[in-house]
C-alpha atoms as a PDB file:
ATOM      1  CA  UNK A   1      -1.344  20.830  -8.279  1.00  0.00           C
ATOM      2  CA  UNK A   2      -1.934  16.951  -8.414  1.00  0.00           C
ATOM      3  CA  UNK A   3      -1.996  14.631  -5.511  1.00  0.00           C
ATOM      4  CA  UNK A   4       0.334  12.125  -5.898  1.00  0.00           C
ATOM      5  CA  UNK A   5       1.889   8.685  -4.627  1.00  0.00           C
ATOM      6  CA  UNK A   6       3.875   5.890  -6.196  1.00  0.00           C
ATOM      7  CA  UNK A   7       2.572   2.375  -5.353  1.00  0.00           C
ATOM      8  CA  UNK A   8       2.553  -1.035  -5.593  1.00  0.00           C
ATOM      9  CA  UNK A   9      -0.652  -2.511  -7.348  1.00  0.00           C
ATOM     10  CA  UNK A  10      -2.551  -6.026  -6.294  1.00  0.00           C
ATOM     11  CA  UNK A  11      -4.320  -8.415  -8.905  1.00  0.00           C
ATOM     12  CA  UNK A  12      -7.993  -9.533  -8.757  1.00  0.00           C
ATOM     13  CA  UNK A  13      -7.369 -13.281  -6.869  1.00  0.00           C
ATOM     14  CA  UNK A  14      -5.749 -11.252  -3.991  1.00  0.00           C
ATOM     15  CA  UNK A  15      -7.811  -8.460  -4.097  1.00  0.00           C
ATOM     16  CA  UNK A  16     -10.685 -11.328  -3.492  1.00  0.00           C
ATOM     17  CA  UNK A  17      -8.807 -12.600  -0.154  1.00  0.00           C
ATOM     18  CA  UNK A  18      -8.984  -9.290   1.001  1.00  0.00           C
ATOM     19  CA  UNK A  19     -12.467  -8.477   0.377  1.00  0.00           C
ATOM     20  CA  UNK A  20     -13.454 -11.739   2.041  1.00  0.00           C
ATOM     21  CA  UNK A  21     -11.132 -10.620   5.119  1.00  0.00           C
ATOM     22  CA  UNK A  22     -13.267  -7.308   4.913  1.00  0.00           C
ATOM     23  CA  UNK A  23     -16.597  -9.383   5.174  1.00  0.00           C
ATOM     24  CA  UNK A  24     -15.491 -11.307   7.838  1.00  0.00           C
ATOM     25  CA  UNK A  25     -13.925  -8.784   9.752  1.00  0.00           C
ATOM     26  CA  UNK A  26     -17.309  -6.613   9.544  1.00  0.00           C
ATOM     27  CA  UNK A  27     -19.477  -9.136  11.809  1.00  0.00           C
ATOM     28  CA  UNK A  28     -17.950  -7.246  14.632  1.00  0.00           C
ATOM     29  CA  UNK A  29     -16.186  -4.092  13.533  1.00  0.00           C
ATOM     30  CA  UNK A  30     -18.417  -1.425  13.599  1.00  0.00           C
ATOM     31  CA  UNK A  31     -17.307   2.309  12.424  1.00  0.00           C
ATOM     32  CA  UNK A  32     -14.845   1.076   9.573  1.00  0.00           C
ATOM     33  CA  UNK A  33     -14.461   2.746   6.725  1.00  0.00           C
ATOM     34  CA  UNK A  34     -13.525  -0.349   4.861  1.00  0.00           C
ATOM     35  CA  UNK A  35     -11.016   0.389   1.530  1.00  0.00           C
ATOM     36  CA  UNK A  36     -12.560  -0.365  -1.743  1.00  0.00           C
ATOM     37  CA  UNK A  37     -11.457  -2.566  -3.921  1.00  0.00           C
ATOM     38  CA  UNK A  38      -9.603  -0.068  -6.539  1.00  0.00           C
ATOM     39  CA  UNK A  39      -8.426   1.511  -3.456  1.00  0.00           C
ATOM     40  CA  UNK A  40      -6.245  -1.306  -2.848  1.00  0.00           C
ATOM     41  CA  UNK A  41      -2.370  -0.800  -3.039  1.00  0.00           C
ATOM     42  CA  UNK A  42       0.894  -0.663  -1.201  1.00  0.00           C
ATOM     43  CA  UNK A  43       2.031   2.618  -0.997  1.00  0.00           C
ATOM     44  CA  UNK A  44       5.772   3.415  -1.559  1.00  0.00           C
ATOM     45  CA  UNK A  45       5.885   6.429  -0.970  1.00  0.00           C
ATOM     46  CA  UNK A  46       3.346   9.318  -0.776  1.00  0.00           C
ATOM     47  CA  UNK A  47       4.247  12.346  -2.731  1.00  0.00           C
ATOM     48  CA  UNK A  48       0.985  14.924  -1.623  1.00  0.00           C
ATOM     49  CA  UNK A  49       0.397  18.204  -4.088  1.00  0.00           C
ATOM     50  CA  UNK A  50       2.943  17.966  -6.587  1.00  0.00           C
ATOM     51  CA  UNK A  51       3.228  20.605  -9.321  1.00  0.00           C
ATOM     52  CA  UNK A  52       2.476  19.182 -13.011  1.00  0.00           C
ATOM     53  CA  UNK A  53       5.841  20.574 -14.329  1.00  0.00           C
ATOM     54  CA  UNK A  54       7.928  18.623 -11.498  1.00  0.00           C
ATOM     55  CA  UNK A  55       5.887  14.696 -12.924  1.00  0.00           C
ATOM     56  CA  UNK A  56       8.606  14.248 -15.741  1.00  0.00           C
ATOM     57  CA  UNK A  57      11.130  14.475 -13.119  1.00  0.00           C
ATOM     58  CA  UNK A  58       9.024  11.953 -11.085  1.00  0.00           C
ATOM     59  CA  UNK A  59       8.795  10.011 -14.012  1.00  0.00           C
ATOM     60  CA  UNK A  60      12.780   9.489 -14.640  1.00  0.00           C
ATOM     61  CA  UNK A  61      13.538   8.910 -11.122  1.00  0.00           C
ATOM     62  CA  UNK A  62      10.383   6.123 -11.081  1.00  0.00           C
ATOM     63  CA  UNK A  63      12.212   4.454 -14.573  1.00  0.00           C
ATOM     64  CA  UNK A  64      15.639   4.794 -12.933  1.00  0.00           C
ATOM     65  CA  UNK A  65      14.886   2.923  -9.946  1.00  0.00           C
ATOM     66  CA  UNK A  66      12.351   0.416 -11.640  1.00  0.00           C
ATOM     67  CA  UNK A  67      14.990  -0.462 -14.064  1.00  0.00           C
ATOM     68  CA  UNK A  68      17.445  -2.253 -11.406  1.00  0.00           C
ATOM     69  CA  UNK A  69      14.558  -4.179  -9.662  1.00  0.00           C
ATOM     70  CA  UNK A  70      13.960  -7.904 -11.304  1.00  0.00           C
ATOM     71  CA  UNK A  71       9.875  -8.600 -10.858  1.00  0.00           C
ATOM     72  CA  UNK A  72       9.691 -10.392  -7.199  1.00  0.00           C
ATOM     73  CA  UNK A  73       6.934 -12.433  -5.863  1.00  0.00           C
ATOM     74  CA  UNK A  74       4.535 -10.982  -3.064  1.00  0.00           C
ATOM     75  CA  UNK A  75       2.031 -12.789  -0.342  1.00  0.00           C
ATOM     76  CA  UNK A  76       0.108 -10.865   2.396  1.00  0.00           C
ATOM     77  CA  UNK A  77      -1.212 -11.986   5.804  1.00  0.00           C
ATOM     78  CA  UNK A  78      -0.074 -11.101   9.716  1.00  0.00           C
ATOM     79  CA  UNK A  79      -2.387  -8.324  10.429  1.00  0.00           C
ATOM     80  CA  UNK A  80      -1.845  -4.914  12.436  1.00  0.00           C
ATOM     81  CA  UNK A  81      -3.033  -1.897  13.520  1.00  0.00           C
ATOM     82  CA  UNK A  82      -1.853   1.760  13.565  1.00  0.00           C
ATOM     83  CA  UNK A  83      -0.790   3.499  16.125  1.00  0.00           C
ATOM     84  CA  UNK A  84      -1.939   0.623  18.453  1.00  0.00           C
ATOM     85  CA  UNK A  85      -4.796  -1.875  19.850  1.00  0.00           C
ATOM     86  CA  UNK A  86      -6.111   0.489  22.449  1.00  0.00           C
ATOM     87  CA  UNK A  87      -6.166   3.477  19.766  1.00  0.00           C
ATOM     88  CA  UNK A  88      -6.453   1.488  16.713  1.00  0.00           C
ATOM     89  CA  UNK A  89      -6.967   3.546  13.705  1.00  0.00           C
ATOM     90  CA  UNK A  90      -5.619   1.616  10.853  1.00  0.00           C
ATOM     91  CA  UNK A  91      -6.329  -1.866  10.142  1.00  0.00           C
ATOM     92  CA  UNK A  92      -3.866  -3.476   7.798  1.00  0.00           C
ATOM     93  CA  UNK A  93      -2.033  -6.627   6.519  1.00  0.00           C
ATOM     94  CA  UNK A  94       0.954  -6.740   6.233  1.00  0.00           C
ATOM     95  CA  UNK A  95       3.466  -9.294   4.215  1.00  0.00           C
ATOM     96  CA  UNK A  96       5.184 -12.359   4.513  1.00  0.00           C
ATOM     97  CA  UNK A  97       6.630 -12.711   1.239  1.00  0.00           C
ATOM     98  CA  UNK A  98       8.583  -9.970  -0.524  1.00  0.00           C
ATOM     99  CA  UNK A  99       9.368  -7.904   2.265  1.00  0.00           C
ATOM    100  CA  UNK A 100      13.076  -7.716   1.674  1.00  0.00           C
ATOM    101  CA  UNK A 101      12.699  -6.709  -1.959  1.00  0.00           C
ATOM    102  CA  UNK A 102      10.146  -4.066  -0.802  1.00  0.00           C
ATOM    103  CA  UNK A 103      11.959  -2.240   2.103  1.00  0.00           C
ATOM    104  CA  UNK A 104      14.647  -1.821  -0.784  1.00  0.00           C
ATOM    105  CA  UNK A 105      12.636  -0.922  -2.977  1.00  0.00           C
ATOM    106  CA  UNK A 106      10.959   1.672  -1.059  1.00  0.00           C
ATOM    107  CA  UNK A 107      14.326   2.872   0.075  1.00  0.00           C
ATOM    108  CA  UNK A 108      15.407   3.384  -3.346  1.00  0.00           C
ATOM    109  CA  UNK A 109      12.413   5.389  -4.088  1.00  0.00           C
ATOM    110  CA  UNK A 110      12.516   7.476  -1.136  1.00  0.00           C
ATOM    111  CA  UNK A 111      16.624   8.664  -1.507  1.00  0.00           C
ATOM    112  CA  UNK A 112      15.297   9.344  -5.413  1.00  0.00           C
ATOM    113  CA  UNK A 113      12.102  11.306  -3.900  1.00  0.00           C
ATOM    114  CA  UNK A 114      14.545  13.476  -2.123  1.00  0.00           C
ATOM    115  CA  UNK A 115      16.988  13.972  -5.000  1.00  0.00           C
ATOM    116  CA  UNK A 116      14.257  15.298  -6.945  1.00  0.00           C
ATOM    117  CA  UNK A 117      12.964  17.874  -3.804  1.00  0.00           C
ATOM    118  CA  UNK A 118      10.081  16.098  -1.877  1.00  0.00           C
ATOM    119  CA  UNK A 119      10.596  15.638   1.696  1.00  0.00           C
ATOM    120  CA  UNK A 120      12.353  12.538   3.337  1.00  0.00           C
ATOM    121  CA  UNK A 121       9.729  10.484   5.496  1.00  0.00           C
ATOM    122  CA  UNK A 122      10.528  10.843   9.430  1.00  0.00           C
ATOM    123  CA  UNK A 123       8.705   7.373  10.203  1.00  0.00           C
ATOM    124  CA  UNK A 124      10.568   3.966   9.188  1.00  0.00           C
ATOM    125  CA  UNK A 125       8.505   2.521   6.103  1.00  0.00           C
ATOM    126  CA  UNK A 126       6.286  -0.139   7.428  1.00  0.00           C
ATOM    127  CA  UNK A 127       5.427  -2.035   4.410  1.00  0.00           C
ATOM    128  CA  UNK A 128       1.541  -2.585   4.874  1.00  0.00           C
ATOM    129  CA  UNK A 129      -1.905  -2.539   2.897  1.00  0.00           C
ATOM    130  CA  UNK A 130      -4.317  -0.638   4.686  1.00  0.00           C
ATOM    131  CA  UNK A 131      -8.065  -2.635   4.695  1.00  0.00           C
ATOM    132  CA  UNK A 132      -9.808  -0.159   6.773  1.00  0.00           C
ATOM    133  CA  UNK A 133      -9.787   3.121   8.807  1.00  0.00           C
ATOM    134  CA  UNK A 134     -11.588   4.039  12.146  1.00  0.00           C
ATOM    135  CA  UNK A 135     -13.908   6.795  12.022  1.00  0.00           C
ATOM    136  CA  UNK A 136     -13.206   6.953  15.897  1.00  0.00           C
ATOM    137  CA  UNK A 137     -12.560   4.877  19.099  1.00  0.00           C
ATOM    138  CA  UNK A 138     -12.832   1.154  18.668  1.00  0.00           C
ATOM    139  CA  UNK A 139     -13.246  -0.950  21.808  1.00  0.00           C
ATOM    140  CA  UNK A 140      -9.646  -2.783  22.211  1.00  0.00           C
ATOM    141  CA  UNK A 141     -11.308  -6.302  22.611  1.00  0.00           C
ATOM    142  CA  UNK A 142     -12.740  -5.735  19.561  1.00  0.00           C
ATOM    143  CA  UNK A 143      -9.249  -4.470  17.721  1.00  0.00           C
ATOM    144  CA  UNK A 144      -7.545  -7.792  19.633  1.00  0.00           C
ATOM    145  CA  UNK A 145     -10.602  -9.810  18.100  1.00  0.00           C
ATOM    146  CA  UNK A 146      -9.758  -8.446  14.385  1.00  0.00           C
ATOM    147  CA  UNK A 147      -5.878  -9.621  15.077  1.00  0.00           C
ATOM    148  CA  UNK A 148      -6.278 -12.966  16.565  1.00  0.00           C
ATOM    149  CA  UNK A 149      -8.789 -13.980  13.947  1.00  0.00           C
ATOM    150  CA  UNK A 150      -6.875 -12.549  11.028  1.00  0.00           C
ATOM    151  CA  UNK A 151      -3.387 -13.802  12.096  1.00  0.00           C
ATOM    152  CA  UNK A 152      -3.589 -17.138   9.932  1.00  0.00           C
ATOM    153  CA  UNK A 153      -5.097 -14.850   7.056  1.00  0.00           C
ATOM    154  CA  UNK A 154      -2.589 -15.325   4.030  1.00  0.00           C
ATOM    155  CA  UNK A 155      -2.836 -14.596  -0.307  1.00  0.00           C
ATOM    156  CA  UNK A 156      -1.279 -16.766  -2.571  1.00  0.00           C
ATOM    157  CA  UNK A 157       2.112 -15.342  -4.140  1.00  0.00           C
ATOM    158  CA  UNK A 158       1.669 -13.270  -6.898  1.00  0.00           C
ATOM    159  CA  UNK A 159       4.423 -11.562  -9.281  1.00  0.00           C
ATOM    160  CA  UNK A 160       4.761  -8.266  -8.800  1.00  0.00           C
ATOM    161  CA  UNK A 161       5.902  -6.960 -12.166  1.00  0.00           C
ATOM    162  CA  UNK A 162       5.535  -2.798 -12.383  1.00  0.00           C
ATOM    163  CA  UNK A 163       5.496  -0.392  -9.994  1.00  0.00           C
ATOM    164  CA  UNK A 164       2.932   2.798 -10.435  1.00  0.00           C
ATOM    165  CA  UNK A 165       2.726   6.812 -10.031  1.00  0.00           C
ATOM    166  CA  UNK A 166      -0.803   7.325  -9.179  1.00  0.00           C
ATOM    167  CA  UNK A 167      -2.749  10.032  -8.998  1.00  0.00           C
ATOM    168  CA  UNK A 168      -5.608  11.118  -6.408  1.00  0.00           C
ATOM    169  CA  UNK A 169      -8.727  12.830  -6.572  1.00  0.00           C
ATOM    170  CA  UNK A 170     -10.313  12.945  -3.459  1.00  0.00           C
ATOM    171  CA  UNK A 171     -14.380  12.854  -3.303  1.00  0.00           C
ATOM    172  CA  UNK A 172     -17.043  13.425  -1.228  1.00  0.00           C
ATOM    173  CA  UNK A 173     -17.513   9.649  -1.890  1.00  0.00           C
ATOM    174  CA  UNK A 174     -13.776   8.790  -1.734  1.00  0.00           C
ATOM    175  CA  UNK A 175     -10.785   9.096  -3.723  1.00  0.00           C
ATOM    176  CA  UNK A 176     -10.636   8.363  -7.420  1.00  0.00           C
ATOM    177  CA  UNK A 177      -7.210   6.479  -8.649  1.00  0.00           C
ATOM    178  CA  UNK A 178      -5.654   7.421 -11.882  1.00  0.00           C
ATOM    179  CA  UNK A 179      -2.936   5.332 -13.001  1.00  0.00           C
ATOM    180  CA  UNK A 180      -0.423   8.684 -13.934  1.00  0.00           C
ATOM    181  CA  UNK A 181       2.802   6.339 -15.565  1.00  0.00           C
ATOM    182  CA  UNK A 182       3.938   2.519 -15.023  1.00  0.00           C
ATOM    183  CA  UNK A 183       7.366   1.491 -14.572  1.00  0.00           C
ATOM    184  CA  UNK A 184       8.020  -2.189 -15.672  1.00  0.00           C
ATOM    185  CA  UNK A 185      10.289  -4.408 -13.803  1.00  0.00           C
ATOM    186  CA  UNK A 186      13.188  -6.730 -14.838  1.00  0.00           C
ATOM    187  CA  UNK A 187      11.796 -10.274 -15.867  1.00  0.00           C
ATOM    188  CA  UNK A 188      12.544 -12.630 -13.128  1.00  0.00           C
ATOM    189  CA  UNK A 189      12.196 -16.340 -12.677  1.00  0.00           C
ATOM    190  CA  UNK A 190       9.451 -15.397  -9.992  1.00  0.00           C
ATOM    191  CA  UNK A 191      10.617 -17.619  -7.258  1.00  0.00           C
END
């Protein structure tokens, strides 16, 4: 069995913005487990323990969907928290460019997820990438601190040109990404 999930990667310059939201954001947020950089992506869709034999399967549906998607432009900022600011456990950013492209995008994947046996999600996608994760109660002033001073945080747009099947190999010191197939997009003007 092979943990799985099919994901959106980020380049270096944004990957940058984020660490530097990370540093900031660690002045006064204590007991965050704050993502790595290779650990930074926007999930699609998580597949769990997936059975080697089912992956070429995986792999058409991935090229089948990839192959009607032009490359798009992305930007991230407007931070958030999951489930909420009294019990945050997730700190995030979310987008403000290429949000449209990726809520059909990750519709697409999920209906071709489901054709090939995995189970439909039961929560609306809520296009994010995760920056952090509470290892238990943070004080809510502290969670409304993290979203008042992030909520002018914004990247640069960048082209988002492939989507990715990842693999995951979890670790006493975290989890280890392997890229498991790419799926290039359409070329695009990139506006």
């Amino acid at each position: 069995m092979t943990r799985l999930f099919i994901a959106l990667e980020l380049p270096v310059e944004q990957k940058k913005d984020i660490i530097a939201l990370q540093e900031k954001s660690k002045a006064y947020l204590e007991g965050i487990r704050w993502v790595k950089p290779e650990g930074l992506h926007l999930t699609l869709k998580f597949l769990g323990e997936t059975e080697e034999e089912k992956i070429p399967e995986i792999i058409n549906a991935l090229d089948l969907v990839g192959s009607r998607v032009n490359s798009f432009q992305v930007a991230y900022g407007k931070s958030g928290v999951f489930p909420s600011p009294k019990k945050a456990r997730v700190f995030w950013v979310g987008l403000i460019k290429g949000l449209e492209t990726i809520n059909s995008l990750a519709s697409d994947m999920e209906l071709s997820m489901v054709t090939c046996g995995f189970t439909a999600e039961k929560r609306k996608f809520t296009p994010h990438l995760t920056i952090g994760r509470s290892r238990g109660t943070v004080k809510e002033s502290l969670t409304r601190r993290f979203l008042e001073e992030t909520k002018s945080f914004k990247t640069v747009p960048y082209p988002v040109n492939r989507i990715l099947l990842y693999e995951s190999k979890l670790t006493p010191r975290g989890a280890i990404y392997t890229i498991r197939h790419e799926t290039q997009f359409l070329p695009c003007d990139n506006k």
